[in-house]
N, C-alpha and C. Protein backbone atom coordinates (compact mmCIF):
# COMPACT_ATOMS: atom_id res chain seq x y z
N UNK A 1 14.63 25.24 36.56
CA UNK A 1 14.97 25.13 35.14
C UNK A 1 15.92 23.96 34.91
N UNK A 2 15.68 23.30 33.97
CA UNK A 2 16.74 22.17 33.56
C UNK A 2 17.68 22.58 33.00
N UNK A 3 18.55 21.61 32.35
CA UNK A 3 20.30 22.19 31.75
C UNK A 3 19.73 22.28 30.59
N UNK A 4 18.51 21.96 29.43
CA UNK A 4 18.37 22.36 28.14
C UNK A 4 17.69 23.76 28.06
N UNK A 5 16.84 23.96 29.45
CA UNK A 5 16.23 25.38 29.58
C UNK A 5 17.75 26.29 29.46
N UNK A 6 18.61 26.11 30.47
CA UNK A 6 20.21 27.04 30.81
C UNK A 6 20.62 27.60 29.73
N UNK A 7 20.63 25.80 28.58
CA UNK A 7 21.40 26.21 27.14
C UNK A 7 20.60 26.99 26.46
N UNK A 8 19.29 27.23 26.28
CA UNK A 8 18.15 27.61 25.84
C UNK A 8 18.69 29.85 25.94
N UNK A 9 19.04 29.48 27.15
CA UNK A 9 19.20 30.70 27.44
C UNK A 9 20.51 31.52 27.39
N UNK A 10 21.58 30.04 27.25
CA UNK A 10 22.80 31.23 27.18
C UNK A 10 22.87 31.49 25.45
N UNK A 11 22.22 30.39 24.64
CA UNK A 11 22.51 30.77 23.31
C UNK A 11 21.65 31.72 22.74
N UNK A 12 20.15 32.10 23.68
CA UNK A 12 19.76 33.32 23.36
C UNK A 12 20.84 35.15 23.84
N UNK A 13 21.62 34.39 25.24
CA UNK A 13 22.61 35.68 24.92
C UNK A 13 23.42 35.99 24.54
N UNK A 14 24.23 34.71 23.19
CA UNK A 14 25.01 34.84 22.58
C UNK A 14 24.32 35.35 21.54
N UNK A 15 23.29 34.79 21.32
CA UNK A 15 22.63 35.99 20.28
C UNK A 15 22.26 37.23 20.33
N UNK A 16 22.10 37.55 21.25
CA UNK A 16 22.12 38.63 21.94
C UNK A 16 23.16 39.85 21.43
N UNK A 17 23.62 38.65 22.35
CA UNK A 17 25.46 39.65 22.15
C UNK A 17 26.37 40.00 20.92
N UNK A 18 25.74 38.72 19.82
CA UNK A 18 26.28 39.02 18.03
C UNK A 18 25.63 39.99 17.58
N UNK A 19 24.33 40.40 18.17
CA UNK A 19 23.53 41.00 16.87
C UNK A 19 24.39 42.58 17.73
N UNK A 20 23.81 42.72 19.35
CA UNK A 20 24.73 44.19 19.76
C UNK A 20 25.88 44.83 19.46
N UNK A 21 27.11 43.22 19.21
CA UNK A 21 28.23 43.70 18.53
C UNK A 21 28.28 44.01 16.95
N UNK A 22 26.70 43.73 16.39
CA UNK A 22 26.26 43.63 14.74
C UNK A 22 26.44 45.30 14.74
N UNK A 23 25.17 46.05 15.22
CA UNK A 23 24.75 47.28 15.04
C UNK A 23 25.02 48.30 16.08
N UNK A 24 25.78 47.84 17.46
CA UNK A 24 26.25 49.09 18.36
C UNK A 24 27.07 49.93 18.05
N UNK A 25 26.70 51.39 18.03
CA UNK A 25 27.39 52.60 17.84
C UNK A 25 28.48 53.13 19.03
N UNK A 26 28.19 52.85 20.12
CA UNK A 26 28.84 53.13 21.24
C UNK A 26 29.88 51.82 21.27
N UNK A 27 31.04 52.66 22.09
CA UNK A 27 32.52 51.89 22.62
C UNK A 27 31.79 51.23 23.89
N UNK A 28 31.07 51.76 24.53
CA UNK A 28 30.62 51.34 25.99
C UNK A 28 29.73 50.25 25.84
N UNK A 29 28.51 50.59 24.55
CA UNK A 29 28.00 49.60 24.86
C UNK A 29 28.26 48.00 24.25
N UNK A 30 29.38 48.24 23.27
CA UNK A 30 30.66 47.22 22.68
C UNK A 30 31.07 46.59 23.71
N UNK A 31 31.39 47.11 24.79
CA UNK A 31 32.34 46.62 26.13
C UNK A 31 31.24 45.51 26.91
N UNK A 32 30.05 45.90 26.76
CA UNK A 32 29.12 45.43 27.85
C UNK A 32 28.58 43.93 26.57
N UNK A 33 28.54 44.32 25.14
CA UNK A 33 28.15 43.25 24.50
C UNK A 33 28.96 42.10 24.60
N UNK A 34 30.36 42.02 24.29
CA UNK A 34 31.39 41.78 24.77
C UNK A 34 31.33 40.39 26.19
N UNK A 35 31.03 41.68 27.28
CA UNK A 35 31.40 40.73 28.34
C UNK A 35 30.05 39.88 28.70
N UNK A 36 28.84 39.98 27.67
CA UNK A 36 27.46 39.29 27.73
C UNK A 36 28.16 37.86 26.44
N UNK A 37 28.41 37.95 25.97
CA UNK A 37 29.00 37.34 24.81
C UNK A 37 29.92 36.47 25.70
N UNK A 38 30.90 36.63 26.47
CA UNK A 38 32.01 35.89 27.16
C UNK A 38 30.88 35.22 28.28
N UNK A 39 30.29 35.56 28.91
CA UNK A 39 29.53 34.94 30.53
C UNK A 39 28.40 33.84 29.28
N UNK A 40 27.93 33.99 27.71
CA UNK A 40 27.29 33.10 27.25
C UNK A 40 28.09 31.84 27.02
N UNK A 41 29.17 32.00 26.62
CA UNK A 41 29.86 30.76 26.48
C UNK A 41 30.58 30.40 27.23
N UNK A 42 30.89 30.58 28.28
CA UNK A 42 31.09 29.93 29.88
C UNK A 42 29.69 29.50 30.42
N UNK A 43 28.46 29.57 29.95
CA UNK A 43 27.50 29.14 30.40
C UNK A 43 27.28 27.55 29.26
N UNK A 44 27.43 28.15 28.19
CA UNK A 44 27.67 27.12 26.95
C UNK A 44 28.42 25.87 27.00
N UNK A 45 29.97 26.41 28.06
CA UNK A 45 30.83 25.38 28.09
C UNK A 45 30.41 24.40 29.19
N UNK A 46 29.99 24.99 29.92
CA UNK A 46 29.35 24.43 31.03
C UNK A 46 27.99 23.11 31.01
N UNK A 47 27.47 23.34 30.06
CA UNK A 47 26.56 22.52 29.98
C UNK A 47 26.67 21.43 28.84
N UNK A 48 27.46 22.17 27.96
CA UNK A 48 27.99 21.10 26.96
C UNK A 48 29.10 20.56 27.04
N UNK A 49 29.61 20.77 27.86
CA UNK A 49 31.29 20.25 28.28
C UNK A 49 32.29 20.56 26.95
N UNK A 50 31.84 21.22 26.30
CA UNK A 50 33.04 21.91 25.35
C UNK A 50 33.68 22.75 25.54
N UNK A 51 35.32 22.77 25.61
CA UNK A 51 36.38 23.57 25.95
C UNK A 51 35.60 24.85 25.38
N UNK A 52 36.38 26.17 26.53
CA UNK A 52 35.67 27.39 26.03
C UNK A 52 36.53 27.56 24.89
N UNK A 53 37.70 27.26 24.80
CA UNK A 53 38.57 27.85 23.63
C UNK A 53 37.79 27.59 22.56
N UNK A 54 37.22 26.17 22.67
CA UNK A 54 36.30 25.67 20.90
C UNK A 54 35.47 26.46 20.36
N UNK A 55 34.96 26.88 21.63
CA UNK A 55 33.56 27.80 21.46
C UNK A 55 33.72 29.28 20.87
N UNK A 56 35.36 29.60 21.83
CA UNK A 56 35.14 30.91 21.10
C UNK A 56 35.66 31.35 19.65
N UNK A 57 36.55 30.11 19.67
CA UNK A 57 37.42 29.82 18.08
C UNK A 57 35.80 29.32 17.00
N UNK A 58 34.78 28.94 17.58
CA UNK A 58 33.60 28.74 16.91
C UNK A 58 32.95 30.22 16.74
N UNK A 59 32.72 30.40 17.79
CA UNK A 59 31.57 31.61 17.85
C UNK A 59 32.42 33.10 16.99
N UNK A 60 33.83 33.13 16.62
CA UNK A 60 34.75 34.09 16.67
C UNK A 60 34.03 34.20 14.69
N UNK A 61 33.61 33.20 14.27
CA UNK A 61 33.44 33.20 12.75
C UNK A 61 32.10 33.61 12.59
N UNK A 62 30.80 34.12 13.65
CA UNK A 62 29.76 34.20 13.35
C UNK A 62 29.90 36.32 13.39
N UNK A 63 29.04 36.58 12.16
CA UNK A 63 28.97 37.90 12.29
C UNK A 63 27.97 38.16 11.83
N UNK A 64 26.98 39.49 11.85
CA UNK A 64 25.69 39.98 11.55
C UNK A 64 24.31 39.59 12.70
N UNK A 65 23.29 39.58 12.01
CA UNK A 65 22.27 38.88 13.16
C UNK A 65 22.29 37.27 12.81
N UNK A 66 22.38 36.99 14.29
CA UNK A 66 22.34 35.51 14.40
C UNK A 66 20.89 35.16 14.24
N UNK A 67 21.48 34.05 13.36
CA UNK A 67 19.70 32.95 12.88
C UNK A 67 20.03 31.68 12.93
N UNK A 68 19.23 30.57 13.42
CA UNK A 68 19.45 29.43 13.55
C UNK A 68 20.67 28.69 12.50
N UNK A 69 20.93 27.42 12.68
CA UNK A 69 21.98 26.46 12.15
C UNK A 69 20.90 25.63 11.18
N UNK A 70 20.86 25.32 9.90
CA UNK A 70 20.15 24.51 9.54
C UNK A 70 20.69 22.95 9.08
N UNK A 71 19.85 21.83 9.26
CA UNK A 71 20.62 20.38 9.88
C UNK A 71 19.63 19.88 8.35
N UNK A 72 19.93 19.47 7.36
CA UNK A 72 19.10 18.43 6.56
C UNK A 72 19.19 17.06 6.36
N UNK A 73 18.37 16.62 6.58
CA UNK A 73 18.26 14.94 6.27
C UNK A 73 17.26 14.46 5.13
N UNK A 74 17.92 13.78 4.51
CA UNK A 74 17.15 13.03 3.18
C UNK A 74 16.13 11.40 3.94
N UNK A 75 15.18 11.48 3.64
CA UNK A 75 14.14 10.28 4.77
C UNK A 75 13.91 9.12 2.65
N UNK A 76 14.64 8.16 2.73
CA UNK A 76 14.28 7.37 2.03
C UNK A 76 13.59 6.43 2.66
N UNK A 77 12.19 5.59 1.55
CA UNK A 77 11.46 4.36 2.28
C UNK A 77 11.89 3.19 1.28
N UNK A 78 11.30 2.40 1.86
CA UNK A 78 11.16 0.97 1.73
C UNK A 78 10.00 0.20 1.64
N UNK A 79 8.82 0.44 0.97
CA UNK A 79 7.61 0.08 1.11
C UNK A 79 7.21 0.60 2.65
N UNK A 80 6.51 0.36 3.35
CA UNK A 80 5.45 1.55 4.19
C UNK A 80 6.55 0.54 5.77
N UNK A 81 7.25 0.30 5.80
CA UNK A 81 7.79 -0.03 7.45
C UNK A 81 9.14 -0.16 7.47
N UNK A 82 10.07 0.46 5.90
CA UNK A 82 11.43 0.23 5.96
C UNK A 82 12.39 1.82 5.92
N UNK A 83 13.48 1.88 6.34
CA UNK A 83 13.65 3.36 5.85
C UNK A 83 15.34 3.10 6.08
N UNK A 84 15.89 3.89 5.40
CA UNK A 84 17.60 4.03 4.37
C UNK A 84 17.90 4.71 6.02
N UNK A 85 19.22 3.99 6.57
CA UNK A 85 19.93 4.61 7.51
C UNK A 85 20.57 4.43 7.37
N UNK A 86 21.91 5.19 7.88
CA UNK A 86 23.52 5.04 7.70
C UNK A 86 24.62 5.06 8.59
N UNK A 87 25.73 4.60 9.17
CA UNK A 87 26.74 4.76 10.48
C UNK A 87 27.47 5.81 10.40
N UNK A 88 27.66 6.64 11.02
CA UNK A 88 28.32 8.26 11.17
C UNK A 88 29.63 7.41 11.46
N UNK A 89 30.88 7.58 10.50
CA UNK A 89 32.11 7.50 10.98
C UNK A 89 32.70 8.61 12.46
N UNK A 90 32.07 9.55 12.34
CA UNK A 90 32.58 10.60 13.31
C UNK A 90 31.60 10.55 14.44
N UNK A 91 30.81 9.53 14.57
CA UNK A 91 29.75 9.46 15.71
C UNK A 91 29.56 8.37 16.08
N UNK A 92 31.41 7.41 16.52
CA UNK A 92 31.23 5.72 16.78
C UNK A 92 30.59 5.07 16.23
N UNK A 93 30.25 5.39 14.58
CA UNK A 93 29.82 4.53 14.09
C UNK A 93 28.07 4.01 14.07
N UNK A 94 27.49 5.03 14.56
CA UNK A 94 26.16 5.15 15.71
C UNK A 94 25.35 5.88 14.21
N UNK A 95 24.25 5.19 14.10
CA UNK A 95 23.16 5.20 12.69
C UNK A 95 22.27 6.19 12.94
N UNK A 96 22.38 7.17 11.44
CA UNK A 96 21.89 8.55 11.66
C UNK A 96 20.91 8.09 10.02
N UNK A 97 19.89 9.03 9.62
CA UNK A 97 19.88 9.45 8.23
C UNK A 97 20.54 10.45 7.55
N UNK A 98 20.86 10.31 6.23
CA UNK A 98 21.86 10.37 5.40
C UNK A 98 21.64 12.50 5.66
N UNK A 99 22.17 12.79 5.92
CA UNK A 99 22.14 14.32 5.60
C UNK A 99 23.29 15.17 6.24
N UNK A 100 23.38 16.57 6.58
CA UNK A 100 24.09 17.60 7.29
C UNK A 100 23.80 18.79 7.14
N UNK A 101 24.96 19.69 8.18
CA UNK A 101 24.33 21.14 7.87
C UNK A 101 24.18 21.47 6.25
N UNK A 102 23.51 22.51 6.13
CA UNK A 102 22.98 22.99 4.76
C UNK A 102 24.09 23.87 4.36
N UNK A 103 24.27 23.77 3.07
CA UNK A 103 25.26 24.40 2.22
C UNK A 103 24.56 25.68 1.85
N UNK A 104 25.44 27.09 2.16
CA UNK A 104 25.46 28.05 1.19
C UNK A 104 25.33 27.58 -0.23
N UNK A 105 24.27 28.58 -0.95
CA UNK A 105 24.17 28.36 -2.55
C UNK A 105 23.25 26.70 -3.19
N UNK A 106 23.15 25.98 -2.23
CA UNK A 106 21.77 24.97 -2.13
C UNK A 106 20.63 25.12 -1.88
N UNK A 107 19.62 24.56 -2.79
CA UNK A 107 17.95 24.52 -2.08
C UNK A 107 18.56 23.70 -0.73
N UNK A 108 17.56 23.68 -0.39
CA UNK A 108 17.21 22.25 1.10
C UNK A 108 17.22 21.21 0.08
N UNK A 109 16.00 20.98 -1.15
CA UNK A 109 16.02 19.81 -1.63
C UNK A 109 17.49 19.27 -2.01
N UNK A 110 18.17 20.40 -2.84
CA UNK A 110 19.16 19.99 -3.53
C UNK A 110 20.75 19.51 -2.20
N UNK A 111 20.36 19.91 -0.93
CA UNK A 111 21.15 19.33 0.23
C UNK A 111 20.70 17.99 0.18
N UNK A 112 19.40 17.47 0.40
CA UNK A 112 19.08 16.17 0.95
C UNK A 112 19.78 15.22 -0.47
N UNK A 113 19.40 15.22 -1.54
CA UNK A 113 20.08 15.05 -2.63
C UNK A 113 21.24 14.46 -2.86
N UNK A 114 22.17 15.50 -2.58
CA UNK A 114 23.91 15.84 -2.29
C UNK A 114 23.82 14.30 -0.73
N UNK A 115 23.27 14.98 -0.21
CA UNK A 115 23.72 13.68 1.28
C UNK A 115 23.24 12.79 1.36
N UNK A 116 22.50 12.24 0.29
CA UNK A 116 21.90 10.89 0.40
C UNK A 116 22.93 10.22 -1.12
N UNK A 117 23.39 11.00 -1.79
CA UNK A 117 24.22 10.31 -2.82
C UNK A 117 25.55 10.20 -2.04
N UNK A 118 25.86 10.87 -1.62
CA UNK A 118 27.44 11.03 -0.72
C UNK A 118 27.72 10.18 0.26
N UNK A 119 26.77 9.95 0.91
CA UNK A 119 26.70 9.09 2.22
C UNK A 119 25.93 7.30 2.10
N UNK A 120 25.43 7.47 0.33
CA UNK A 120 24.48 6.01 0.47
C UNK A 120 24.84 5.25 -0.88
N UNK A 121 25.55 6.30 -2.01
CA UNK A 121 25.72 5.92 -3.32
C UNK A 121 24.91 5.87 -4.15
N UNK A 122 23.11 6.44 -3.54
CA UNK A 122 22.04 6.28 -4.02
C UNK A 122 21.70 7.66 -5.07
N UNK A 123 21.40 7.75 -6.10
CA UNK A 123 20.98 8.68 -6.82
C UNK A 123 19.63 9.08 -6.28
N UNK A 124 18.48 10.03 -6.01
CA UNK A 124 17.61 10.55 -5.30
C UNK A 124 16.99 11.65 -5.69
N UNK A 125 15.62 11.64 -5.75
CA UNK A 125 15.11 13.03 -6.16
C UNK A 125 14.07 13.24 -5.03
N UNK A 126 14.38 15.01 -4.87
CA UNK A 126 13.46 15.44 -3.49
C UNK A 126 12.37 15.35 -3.91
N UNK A 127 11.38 14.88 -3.11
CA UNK A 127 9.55 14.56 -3.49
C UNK A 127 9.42 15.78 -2.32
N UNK A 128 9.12 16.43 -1.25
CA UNK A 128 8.37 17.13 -0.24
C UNK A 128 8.98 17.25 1.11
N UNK A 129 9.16 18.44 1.64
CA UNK A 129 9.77 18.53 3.13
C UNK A 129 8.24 17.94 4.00
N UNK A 130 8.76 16.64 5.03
CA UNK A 130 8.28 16.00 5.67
C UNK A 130 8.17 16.64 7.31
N UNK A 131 8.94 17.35 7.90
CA UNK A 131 9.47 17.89 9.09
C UNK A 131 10.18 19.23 8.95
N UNK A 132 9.97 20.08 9.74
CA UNK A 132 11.20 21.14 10.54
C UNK A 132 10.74 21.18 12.17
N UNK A 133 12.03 20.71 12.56
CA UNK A 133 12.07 20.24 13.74
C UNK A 133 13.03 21.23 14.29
N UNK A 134 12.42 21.92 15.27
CA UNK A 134 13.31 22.74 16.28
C UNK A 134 13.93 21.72 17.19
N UNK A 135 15.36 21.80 16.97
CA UNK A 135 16.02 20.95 17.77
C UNK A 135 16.37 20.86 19.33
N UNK A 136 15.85 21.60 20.24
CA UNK A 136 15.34 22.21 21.38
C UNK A 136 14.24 21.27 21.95
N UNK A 137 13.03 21.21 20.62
CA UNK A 137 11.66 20.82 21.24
C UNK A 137 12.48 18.98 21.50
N UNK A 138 13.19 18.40 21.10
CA UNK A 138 13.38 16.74 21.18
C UNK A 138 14.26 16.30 21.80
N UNK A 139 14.43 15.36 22.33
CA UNK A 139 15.63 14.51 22.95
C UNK A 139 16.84 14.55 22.39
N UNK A 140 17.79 15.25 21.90
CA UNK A 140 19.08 15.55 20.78
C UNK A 140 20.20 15.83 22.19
N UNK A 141 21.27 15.68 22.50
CA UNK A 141 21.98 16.00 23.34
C UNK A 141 22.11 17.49 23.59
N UNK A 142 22.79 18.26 24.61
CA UNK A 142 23.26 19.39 24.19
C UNK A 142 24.29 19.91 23.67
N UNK A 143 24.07 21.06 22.91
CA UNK A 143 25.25 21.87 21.94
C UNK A 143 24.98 23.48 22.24
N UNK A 144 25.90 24.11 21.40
CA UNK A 144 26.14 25.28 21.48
C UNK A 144 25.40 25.64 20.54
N UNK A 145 25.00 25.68 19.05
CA UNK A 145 23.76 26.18 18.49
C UNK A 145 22.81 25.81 18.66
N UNK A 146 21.82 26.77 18.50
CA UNK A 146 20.62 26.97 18.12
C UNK A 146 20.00 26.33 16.64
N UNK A 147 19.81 25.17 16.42
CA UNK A 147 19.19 24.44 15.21
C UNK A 147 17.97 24.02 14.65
N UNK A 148 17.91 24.26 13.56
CA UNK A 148 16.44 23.91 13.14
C UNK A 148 16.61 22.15 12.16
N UNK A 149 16.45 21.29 12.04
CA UNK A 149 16.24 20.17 11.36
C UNK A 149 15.42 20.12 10.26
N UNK A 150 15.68 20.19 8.85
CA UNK A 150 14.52 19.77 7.79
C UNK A 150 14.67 18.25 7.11
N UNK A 151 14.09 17.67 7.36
CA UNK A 151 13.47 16.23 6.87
C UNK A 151 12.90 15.95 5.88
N UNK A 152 13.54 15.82 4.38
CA UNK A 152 13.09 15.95 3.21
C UNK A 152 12.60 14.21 2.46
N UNK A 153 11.68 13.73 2.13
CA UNK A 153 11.30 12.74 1.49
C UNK A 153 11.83 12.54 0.11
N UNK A 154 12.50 11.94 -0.39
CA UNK A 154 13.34 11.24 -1.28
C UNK A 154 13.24 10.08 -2.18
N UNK A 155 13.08 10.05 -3.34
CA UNK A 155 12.91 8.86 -3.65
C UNK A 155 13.97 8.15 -4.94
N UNK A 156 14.22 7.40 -4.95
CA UNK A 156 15.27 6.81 -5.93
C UNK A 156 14.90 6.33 -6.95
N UNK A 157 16.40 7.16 -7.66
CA UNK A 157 15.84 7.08 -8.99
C UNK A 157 17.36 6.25 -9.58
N UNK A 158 18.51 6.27 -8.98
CA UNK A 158 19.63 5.77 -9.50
C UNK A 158 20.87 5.17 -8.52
N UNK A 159 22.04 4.66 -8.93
CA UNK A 159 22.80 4.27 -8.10
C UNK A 159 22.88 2.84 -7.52
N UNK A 160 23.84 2.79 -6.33
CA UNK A 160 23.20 1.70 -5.44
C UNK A 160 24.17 1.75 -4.31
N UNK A 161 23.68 0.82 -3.17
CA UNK A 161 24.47 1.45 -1.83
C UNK A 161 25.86 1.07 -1.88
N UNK A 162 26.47 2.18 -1.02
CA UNK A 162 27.65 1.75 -0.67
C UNK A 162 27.97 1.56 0.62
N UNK A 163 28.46 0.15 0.80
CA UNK A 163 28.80 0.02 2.74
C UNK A 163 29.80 1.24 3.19
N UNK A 164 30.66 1.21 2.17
CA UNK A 164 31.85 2.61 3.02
C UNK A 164 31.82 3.75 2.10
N UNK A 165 32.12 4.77 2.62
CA UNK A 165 32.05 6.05 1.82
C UNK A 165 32.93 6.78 3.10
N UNK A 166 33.50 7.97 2.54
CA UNK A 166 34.46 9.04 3.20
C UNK A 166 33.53 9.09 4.55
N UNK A 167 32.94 8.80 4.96
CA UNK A 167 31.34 9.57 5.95
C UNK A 167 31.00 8.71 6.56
N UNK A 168 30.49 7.27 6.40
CA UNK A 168 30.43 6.21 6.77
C UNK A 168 30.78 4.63 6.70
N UNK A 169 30.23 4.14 7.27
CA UNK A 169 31.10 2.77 8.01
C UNK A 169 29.94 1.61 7.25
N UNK A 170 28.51 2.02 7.10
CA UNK A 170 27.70 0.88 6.78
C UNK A 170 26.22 1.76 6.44
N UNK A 171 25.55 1.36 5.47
CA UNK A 171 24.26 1.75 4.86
C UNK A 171 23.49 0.28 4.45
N UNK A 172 22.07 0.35 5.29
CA UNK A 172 20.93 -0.59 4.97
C UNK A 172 19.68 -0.40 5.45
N UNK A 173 18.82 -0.84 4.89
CA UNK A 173 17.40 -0.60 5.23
C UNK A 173 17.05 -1.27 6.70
N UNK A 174 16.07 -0.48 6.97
CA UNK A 174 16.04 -0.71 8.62
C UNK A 174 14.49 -0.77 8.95
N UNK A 175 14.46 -1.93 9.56
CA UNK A 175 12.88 -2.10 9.96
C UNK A 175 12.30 -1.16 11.19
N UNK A 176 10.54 -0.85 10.89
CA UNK A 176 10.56 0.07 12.05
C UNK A 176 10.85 -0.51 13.69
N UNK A 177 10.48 -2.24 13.48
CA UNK A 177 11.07 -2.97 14.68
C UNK A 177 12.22 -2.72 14.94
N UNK A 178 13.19 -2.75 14.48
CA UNK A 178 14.50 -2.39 14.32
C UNK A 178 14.89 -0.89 15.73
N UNK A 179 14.08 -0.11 15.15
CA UNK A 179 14.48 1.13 15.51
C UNK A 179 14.92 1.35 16.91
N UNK A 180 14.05 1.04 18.26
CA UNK A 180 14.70 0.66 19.49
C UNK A 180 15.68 0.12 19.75
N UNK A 181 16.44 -0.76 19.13
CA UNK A 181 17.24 -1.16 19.29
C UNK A 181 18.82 -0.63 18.54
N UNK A 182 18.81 0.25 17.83
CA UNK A 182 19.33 0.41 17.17
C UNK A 182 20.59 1.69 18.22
N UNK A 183 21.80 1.77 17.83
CA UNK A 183 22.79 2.53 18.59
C UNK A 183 22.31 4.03 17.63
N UNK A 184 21.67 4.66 18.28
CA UNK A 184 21.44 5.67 17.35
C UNK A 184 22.53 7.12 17.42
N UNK A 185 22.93 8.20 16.45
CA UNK A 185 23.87 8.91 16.93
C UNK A 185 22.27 10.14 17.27
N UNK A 186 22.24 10.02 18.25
CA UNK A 186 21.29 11.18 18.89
C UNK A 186 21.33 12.48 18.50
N UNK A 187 22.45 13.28 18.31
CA UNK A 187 22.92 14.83 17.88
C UNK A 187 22.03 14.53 16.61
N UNK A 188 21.97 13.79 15.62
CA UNK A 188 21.41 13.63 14.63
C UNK A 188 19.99 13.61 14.41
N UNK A 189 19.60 12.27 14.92
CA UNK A 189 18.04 11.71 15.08
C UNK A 189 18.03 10.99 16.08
N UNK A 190 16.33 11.11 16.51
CA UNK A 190 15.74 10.53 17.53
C UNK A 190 14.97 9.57 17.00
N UNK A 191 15.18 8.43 18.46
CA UNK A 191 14.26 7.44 17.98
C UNK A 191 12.36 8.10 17.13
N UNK A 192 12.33 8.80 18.10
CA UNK A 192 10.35 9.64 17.98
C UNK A 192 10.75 10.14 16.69
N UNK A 193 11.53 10.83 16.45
CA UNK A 193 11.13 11.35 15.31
C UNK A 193 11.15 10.23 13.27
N UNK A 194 12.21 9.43 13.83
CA UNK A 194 12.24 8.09 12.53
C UNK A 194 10.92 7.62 13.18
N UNK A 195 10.36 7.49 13.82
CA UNK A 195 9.04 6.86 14.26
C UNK A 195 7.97 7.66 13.29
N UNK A 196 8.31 9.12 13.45
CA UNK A 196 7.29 9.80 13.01
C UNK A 196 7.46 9.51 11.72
N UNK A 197 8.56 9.39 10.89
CA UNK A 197 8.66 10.17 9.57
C UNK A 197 8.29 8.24 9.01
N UNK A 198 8.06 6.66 9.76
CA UNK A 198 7.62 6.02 9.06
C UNK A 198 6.05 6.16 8.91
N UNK A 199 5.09 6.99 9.68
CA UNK A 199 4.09 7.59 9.68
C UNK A 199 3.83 7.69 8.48
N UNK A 200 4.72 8.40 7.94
CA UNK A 200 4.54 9.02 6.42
C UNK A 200 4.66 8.25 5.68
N UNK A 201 5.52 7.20 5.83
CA UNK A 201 5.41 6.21 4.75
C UNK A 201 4.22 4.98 5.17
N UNK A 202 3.62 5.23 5.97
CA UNK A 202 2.42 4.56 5.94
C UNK A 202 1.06 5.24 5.39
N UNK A 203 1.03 6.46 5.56
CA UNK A 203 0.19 7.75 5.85
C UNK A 203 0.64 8.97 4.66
N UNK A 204 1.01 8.74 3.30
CA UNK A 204 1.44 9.90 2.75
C UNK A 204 0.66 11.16 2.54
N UNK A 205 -0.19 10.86 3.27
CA UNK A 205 -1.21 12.47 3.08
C UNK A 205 -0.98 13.07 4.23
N UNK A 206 -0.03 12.64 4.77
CA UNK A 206 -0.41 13.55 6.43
C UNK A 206 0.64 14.48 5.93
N UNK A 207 0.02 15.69 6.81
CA UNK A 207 0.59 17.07 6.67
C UNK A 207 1.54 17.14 7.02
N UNK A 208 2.63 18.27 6.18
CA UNK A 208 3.91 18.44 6.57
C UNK A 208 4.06 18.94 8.60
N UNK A 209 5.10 18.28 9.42
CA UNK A 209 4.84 18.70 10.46
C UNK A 209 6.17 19.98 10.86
N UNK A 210 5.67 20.74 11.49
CA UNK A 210 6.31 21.72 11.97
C UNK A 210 6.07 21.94 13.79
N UNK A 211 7.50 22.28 14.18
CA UNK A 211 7.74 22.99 15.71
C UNK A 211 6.91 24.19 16.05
């Protein structure tokens, strides 16, 4: 097994272990959820090199049954080979598309929206989810959740860019030549997958893709 299979598996027994401490009636079997819950994130810290303290000061806020993390990104084009990227201040500066986790009390559309005005200065209206990407199936580093990615198509309707914003360092259109070369922040996006999603802007009939 590799180290993404390991993580694969200790965050299925941290799930495990939230939902047992969700609905267990027994003290005993509390004790045993417990110490399945502690051996997951020593397996967690281990592969992600994150202090266990982070993890458990993280994991200490999750309650009920555990369900994935959801990650949104707004995919703006540029005629059929250009597409809107931006520099993660909190990720060296390293070029992601404009989005983040999903807000309580938001559609998805109305996330991609929110993070493509916040992060680009661009006004934007959601046209169609392009992707949900299990973040497992791709090249993304490892972490401690379990994430799903939605990739929403965007198109502009107002605004205009801004190089700095609270979030980032620099926003501009990016050729698909471009893309190899580019310092990408990986936790975010993969080269394959901006590959895929200029597909779509060559190809707008192709079907929404799913994990």
């Amino acid at each position: 097994m590799t180290a993404t299979d390991w993580l694969t598996v200790a965050q299925r027994l941290q799930a495990l272990a939230q939902a047992g401490l969700t609905y267990s009636l027994s003290t005993y079997d509390t004790e045993r959820y417990e110490e399945i819950q502690a051996l997951s994130l020593q397996m967690m810290a281990s592969l992600t090199n994150e202090p266990i303290a982070k993890l458990n000061t993280l994991f200490a806020n999750e309650a009920g049954y555990p369900t994935p993390k959801v990650d949104v990104r707004a995919v703006v084009f540029r005629g059929t080979d250009e597409i809107l990227m931006m520099q993660e201040k909190i990720d060296d500066n390293r070029w992601s598309l404009p989005g983040g986790w999903a807000d309580v009390g938001y559609t998805p559309f109305e996330v991609a929206v929110k993070e493509a005005w916040e992060e680009t200065g661009l006004e934007t209206q959601a046209v169609r989810l392009l992707a949900l990407f299990d973040k497992k199936q791709h090249p993304h580093p490892p972490q401690p959740w379990y994430v799903y990615k939605a990739f929403v198509l965007c198109d502009i309707v107002g605004g205009s860019l801004q190089a700095d914003t609270p979030e980032t360092t620099g926003v501009r259109w990016v050729h698909r030549t471009e893309l190899p070369h580019l310092d990408l922040s990986t936790d975010r996006v993969t080269l394959s997958q901006l590959e895929q999603m200029l597909d779509f802007a060559q190809n707008p009939d192709l079907p929404a893709f799913c994990d």
